[in-house]
N, C-alpha and C. Protein backbone atom coordinates (compact mmCIF):
# COMPACT_ATOMS: atom_id res chain seq x y z
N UNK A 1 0.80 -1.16 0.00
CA UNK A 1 0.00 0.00 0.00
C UNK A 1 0.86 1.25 0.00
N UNK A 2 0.40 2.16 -0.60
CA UNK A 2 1.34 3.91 -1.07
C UNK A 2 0.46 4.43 0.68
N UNK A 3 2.47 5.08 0.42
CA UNK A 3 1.87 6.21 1.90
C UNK A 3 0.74 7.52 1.09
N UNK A 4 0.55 8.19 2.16
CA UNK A 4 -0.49 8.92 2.01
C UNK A 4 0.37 10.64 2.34
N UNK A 5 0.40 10.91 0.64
CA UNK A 5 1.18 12.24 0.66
C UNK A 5 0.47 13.47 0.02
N UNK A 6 -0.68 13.43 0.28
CA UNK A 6 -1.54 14.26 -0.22
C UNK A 6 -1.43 15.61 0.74
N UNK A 7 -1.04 15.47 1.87
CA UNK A 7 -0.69 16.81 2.92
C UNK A 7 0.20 17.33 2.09
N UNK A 8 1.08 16.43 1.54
CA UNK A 8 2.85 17.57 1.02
C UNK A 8 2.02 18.28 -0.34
N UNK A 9 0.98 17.87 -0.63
CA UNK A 9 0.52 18.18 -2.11
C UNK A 9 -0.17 19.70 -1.87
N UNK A 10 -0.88 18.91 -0.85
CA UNK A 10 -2.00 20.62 -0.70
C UNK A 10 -0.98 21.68 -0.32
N UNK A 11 0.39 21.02 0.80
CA UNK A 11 1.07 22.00 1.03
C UNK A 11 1.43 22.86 0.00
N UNK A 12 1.75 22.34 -1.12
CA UNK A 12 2.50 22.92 -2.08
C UNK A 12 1.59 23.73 -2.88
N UNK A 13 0.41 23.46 -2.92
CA UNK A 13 -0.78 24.72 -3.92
C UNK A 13 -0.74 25.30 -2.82
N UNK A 14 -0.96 25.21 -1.62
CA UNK A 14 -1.28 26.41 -1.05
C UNK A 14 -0.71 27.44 -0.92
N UNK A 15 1.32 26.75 -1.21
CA UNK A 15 2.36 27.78 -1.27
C UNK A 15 2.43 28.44 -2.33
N UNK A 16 1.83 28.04 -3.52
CA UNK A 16 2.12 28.59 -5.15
C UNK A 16 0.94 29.63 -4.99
N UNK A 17 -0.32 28.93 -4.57
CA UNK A 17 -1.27 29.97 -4.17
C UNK A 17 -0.85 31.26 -3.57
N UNK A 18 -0.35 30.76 -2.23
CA UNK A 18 -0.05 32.41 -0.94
C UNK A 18 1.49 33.13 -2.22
N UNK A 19 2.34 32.56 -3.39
CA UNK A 19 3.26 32.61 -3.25
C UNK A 19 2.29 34.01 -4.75
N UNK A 20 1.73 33.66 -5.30
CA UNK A 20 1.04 34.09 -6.64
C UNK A 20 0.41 35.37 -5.95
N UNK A 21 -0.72 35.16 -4.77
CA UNK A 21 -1.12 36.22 -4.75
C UNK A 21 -0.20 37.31 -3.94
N UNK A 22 0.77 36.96 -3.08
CA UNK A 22 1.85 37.91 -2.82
C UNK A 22 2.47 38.98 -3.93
N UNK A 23 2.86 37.97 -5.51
CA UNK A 23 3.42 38.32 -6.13
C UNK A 23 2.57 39.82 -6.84
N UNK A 24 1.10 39.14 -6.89
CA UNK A 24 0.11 39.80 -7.64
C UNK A 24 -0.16 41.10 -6.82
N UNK A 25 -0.20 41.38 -4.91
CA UNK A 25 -0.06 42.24 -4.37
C UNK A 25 1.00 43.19 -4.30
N UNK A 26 1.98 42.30 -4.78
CA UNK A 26 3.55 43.45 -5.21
C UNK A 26 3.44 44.30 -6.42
N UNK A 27 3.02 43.78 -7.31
CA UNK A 27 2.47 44.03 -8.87
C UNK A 27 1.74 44.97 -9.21
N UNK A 28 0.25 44.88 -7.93
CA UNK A 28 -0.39 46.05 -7.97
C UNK A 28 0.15 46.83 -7.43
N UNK A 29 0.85 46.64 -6.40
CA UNK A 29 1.60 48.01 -5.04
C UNK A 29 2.46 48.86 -6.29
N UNK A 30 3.14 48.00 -7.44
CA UNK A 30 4.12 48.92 -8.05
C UNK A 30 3.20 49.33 -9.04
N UNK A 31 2.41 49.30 -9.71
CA UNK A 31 1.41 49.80 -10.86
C UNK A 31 0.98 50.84 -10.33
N UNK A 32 0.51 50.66 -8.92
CA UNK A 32 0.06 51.78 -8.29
C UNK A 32 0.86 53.13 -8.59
N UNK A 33 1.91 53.11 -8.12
CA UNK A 33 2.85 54.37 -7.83
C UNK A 33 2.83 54.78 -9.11
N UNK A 34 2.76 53.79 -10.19
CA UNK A 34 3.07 54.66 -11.58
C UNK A 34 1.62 55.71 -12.02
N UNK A 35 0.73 55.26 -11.16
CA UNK A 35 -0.65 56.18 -10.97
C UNK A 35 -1.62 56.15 -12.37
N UNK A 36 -1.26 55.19 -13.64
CA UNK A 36 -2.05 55.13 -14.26
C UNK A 36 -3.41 53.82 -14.10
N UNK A 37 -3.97 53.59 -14.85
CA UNK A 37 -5.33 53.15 -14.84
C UNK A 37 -4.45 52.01 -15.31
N UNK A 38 -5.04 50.64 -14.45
CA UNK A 38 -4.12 48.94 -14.69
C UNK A 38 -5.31 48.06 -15.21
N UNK A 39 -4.73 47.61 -15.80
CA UNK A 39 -6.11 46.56 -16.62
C UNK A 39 -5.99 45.18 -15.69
N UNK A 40 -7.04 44.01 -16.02
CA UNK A 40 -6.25 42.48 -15.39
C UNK A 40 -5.09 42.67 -15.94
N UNK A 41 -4.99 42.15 -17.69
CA UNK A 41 -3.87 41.73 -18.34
C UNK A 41 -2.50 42.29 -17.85
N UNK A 42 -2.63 43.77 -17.65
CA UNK A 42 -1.81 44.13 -17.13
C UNK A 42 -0.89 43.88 -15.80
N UNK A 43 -1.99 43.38 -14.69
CA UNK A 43 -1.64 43.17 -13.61
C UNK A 43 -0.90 41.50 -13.53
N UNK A 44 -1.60 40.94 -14.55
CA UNK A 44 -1.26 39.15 -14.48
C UNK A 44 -0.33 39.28 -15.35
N UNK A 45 0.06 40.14 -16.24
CA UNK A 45 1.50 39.77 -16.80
C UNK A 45 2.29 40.42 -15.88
N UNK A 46 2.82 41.42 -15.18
CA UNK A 46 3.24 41.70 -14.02
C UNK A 46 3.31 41.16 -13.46
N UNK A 47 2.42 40.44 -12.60
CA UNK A 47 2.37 39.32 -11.38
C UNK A 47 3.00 38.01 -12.04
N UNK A 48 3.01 37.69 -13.28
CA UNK A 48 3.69 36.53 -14.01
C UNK A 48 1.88 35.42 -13.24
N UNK A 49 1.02 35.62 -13.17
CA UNK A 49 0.03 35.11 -12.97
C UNK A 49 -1.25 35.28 -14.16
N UNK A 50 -1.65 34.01 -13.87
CA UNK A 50 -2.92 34.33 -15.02
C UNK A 50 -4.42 35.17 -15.00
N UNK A 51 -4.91 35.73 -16.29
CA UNK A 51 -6.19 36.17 -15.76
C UNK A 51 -7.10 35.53 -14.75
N UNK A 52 -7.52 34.13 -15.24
CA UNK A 52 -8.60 33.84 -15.15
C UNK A 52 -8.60 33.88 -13.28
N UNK A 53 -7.17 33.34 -13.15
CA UNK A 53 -6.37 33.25 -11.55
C UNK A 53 -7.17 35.01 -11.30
N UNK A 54 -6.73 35.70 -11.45
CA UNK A 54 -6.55 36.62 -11.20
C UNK A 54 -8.36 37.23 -11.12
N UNK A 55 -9.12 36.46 -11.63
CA UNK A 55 -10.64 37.03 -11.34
C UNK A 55 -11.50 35.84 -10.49
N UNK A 56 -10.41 34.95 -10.14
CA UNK A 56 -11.20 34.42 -8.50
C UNK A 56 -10.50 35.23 -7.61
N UNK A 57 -9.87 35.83 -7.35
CA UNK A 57 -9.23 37.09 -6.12
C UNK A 57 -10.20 38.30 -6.26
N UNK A 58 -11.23 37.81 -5.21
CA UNK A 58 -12.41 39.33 -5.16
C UNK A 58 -11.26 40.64 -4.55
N UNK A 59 -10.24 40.32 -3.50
CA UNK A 59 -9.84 41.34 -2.94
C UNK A 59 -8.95 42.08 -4.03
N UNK A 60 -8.15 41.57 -4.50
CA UNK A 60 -7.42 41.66 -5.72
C UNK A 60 -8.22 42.78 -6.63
N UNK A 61 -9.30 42.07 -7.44
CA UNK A 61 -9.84 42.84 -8.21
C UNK A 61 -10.81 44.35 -7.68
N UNK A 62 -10.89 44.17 -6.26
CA UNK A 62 -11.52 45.39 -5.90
C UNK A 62 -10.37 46.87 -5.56
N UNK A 63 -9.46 46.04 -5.33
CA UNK A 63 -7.94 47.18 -5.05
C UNK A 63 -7.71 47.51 -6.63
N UNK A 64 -7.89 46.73 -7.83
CA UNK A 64 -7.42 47.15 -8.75
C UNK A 64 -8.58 48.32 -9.30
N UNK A 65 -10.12 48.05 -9.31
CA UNK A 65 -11.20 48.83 -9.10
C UNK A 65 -10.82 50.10 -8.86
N UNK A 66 -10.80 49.87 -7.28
CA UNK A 66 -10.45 51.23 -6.69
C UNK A 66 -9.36 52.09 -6.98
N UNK A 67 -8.35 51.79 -7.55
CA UNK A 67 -6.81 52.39 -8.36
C UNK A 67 -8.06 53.02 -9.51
N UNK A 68 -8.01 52.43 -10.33
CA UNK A 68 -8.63 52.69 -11.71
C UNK A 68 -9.59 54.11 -11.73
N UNK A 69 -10.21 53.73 -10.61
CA UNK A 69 -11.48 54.75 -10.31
C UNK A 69 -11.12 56.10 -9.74
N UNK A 70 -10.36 56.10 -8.50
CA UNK A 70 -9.49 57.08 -8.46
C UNK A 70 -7.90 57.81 -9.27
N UNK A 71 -7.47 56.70 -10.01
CA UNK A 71 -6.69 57.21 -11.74
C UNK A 71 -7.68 58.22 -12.68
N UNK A 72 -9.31 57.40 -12.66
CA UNK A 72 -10.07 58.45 -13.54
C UNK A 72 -10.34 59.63 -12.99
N UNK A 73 -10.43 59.98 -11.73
CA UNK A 73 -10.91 60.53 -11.20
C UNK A 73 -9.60 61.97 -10.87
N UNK A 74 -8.38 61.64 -11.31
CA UNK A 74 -7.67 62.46 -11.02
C UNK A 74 -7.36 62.85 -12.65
N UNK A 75 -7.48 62.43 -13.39
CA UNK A 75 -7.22 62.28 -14.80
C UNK A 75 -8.43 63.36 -15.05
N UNK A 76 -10.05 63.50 -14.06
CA UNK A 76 -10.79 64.45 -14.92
C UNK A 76 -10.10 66.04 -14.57
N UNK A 77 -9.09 66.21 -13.11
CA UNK A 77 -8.97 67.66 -12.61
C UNK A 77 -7.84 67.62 -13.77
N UNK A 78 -8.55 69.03 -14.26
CA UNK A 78 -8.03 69.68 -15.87
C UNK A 78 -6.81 70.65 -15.10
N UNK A 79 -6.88 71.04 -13.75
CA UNK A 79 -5.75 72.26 -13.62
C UNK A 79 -6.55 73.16 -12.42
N UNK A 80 -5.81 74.14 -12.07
CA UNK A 80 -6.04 75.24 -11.09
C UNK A 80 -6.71 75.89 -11.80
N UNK A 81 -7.95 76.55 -10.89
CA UNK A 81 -8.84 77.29 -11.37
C UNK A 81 -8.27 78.65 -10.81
N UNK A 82 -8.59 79.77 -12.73
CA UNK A 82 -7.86 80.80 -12.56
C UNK A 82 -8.03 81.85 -11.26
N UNK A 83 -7.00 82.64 -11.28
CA UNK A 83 -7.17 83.59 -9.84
C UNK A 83 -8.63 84.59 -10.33
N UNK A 84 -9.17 85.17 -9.66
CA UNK A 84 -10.12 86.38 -10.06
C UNK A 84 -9.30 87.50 -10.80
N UNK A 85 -8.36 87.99 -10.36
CA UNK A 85 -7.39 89.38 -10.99
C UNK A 85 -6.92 88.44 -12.52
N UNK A 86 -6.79 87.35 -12.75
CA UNK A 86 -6.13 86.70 -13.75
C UNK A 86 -7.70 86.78 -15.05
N UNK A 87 -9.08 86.54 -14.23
CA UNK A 87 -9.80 86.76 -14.92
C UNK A 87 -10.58 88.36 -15.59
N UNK A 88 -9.94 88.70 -14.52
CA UNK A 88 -10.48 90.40 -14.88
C UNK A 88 -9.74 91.04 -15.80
N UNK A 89 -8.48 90.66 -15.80
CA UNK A 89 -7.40 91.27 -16.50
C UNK A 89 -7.70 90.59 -18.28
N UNK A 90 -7.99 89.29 -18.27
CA UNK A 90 -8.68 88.85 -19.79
C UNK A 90 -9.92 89.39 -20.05
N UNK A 91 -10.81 89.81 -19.18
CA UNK A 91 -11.83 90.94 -19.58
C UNK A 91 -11.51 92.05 -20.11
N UNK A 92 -10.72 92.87 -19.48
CA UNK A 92 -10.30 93.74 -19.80
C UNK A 92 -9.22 93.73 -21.57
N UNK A 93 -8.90 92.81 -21.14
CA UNK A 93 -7.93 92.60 -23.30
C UNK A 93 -9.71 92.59 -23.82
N UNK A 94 -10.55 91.26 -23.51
CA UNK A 94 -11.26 91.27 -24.33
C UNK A 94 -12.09 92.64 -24.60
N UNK A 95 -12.54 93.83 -23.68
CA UNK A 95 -12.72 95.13 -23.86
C UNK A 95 -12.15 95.58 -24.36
N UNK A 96 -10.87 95.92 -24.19
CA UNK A 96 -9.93 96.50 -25.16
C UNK A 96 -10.11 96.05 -27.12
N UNK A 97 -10.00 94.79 -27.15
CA UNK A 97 -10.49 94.61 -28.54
C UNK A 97 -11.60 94.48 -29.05
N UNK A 98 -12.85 94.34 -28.44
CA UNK A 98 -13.87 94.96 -29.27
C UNK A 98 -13.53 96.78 -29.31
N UNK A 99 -13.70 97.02 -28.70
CA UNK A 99 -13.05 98.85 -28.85
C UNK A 99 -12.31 99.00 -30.04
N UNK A 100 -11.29 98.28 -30.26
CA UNK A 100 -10.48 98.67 -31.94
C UNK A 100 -11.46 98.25 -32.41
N UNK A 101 -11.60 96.91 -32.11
CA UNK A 101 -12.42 96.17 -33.63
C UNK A 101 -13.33 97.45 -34.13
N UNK A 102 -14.23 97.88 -33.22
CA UNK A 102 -15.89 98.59 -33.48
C UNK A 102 -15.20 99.75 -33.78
N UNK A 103 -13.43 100.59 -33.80
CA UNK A 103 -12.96 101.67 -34.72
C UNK A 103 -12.51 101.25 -35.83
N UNK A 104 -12.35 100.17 -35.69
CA UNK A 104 -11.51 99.74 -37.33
C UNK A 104 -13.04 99.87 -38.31
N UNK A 105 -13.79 99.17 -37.45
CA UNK A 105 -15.39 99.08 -38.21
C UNK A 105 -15.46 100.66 -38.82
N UNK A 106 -15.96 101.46 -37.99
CA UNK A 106 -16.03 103.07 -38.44
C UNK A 106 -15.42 103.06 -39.17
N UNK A 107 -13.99 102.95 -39.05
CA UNK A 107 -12.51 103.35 -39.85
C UNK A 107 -13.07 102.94 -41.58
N UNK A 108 -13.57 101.87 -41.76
CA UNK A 108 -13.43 101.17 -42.54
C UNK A 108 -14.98 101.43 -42.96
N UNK A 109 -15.98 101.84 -42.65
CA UNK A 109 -17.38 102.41 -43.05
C UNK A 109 -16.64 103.77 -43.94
N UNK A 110 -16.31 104.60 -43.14
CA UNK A 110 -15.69 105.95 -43.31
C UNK A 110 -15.18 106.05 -44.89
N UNK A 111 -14.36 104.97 -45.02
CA UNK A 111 -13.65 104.90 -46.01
C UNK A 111 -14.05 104.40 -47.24
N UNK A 112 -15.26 103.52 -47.45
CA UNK A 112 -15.82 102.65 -48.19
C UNK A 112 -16.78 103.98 -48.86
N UNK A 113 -17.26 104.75 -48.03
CA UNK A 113 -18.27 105.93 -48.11
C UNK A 113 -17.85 106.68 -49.52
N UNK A 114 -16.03 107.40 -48.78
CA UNK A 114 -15.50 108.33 -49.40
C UNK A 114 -15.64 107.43 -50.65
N UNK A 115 -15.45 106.24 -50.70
CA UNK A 115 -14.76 105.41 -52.20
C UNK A 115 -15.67 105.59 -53.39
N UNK A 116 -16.82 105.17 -52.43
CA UNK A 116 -18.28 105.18 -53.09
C UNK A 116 -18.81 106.28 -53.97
N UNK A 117 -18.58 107.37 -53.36
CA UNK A 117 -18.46 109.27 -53.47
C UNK A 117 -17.89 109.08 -54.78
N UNK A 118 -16.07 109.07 -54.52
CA UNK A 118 -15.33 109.38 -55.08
C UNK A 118 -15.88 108.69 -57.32
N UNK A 119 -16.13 107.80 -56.70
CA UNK A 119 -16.73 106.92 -58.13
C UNK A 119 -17.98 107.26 -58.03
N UNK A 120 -18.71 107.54 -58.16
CA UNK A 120 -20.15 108.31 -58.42
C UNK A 120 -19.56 109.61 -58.96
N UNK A 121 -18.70 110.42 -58.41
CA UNK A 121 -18.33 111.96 -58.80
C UNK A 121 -17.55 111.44 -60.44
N UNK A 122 -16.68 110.61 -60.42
CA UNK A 122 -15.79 110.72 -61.55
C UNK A 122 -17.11 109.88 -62.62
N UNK A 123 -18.00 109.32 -62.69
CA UNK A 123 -19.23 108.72 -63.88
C UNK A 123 -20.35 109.94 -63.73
N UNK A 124 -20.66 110.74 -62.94
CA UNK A 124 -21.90 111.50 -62.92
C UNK A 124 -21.85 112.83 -63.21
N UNK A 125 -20.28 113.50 -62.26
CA UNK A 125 -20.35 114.55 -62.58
C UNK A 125 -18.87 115.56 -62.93
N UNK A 126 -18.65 114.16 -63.20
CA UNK A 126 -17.05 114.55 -64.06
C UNK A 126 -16.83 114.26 -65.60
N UNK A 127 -18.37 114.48 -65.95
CA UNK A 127 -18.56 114.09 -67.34
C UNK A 127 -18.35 113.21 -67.63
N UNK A 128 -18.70 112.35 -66.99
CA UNK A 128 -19.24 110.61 -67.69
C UNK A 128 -20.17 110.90 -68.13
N UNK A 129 -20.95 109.54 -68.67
CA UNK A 129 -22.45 109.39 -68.86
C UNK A 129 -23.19 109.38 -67.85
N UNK A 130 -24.40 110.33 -67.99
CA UNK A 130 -25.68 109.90 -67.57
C UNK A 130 -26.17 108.88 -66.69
N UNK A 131 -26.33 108.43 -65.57
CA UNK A 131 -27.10 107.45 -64.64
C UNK A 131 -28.31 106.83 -66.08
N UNK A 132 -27.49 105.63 -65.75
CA UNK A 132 -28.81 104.70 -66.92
C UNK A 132 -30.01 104.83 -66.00
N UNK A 133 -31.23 104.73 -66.86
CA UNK A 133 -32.76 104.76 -66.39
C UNK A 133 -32.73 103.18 -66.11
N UNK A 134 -33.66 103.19 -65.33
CA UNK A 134 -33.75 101.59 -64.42
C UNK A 134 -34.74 101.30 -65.62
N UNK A 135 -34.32 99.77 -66.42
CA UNK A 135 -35.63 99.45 -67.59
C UNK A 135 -36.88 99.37 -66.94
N UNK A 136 -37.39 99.39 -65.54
CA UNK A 136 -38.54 99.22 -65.58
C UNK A 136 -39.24 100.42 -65.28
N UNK A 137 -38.52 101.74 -65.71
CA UNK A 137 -39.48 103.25 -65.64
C UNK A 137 -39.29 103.92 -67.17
N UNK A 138 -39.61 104.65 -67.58
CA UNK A 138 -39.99 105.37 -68.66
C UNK A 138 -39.89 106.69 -68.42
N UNK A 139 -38.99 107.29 -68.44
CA UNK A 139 -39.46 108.63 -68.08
C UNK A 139 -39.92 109.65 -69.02
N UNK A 140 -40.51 109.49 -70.19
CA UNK A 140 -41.54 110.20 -70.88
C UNK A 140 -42.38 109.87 -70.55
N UNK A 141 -42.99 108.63 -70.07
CA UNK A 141 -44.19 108.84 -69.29
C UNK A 141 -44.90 108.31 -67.98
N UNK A 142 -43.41 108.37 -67.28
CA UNK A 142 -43.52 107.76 -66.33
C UNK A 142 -44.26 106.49 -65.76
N UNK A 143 -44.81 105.54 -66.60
CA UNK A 143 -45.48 104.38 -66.65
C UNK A 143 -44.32 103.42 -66.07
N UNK A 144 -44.36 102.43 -65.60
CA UNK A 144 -44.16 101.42 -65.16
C UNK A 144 -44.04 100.42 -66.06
N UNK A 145 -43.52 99.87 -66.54
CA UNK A 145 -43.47 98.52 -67.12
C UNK A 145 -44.01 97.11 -66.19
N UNK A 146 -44.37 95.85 -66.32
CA UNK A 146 -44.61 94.86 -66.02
C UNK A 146 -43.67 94.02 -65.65
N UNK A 147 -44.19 92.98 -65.73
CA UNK A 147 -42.75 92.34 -65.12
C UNK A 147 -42.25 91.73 -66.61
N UNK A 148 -41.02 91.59 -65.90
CA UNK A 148 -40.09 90.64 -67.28
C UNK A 148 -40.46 91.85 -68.68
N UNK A 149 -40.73 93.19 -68.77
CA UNK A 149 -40.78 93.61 -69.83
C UNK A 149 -41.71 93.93 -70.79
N UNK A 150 -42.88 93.05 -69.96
CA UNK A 150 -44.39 93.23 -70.23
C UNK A 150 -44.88 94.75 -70.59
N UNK A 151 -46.03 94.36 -70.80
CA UNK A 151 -47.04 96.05 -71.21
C UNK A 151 -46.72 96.65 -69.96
N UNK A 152 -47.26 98.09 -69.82
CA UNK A 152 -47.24 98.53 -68.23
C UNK A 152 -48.51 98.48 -68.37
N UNK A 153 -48.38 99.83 -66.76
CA UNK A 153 -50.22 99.59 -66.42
C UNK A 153 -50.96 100.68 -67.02
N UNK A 154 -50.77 100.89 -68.17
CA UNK A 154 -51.57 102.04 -68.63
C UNK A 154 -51.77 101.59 -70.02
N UNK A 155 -51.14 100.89 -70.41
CA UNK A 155 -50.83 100.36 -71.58
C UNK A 155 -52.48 99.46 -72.03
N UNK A 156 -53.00 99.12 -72.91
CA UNK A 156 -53.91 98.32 -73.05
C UNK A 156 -53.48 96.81 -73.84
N UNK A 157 -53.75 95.78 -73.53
CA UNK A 157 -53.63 94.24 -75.00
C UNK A 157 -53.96 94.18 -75.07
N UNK A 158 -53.96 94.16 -76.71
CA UNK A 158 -54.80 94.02 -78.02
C UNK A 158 -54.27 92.12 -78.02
N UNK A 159 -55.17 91.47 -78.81
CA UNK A 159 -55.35 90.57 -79.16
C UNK A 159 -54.40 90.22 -80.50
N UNK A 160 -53.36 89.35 -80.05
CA UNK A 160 -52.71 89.01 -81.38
C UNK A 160 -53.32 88.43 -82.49
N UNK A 161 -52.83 88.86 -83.28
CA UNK A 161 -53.71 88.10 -84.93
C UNK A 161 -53.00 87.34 -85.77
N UNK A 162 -53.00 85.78 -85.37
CA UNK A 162 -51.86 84.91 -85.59
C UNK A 162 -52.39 84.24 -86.21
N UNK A 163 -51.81 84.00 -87.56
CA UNK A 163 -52.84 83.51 -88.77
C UNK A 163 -52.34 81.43 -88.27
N UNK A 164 -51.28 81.32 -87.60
CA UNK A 164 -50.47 80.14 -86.83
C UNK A 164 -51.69 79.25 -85.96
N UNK A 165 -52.11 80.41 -85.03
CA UNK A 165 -52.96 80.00 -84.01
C UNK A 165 -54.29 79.70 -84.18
N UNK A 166 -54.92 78.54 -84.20
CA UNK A 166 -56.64 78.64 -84.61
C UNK A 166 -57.10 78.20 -83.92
C-alpha cells in the first residue's frame, strides 16, 4: 500500500497559491505608484500570474477597481482654477479689442463711403455718362413697365392676330 502524501501536495498549492497572490499584491503596489489606470492583463502579466487566476481574487480585483477609479478621477482635474485678478485682466484685453475692432469698423465704413463718393463723382459729374434709367421706368411717361418687360399699367392688349394660331 502507497503512503499517504496528499498533505505535502496541498502543502505545495497552497504555497504557489499564498506565493502568486503575494506576487500579484507586489504588482499592484508597483502599478500603483506609476498612478495610471491597470487593466487584469496588465496586472497578471506583471504578477507573471494568469487572468482567469486573477478574477477568483475578489480582494485583488476590488484594489485594482479602486486604483482605476481614483486614476479616472484624477485624470478628470483639468488644472487650477484661474485667480479672479487673472480673470479680470482677460476681460479687460477682451474690452480693449472689441473697442479697436468697433474703430476699425467706423474706420473702414468711413472709407468705403469716401470710395463710393469718389466713383459716383468721376461717372456723374465729371462728365461721364448719364445714370442709366432703371428698364422698368420710362421717363416720358412715367409708366411702369410689367414684369419681365411686359405692357405697363396704362398700356392696353390688343389681341394678337396669328394667322399660326386657330
Amino acid at each position: 500500500m502507497r503512503a499517504d502524501n496528499t498533505r505535502h501536495l496541498v502543502a505545495a498549492a497552497e504555497q504557489r497559491a499564498a506565493d502568486a497572490r503575494a506576487r500579484a499584491e507586489w504588482a499592484l503596489t508597483d502599478l500603483q505608484r506609476a498612478g495610471r489606470p491597470i487593466s487584469v492583463s496588465g496586472l497578471a502579466r506583471a504578477a507573471e500570474v494568469s487572468r482567469s487566476w486573477l478574477y477568483t481574487q475578489p480582494r485583488l480585483l476590488e484594489q485594482l477597481e479602486d486604483q482605476n477609479t481614483s486614476a479616472r478621477a484624477a485624470a478628470r482635474v483639468t488644472g487650477v482654477r484661474a485667480s479672479d485678478s487673472s480673470l479680470r485682466r482677460r476681460l479687460e484685453l477682451a474690452h480693449q479689442r472689441v473697442r479697436q475692432l468697433t474703430e476699425e469698423n467706423v474706420r473702414l465704413r468711413e472709407q468705403l463711403g469716401r470710395a463710393h463718393g469718389q466713383i459716383r463723382e468721376a461717372r456723374y459729374v465729371g462728365g461721364g455718362p448719364e445714370p442709366e434709367q432703371h428698364p422698368a421706368s420710362s421717363p416720358a411717361t412715367g409708366a411702369v413697365s410689367g414684369p419681365a418687360g411686359g405692357p405697363s399699367c396704362d398700356q392696353s392688349i390688343e389681341p394678337r392676330s396669328d394667322p399660326t394660331v386657330g
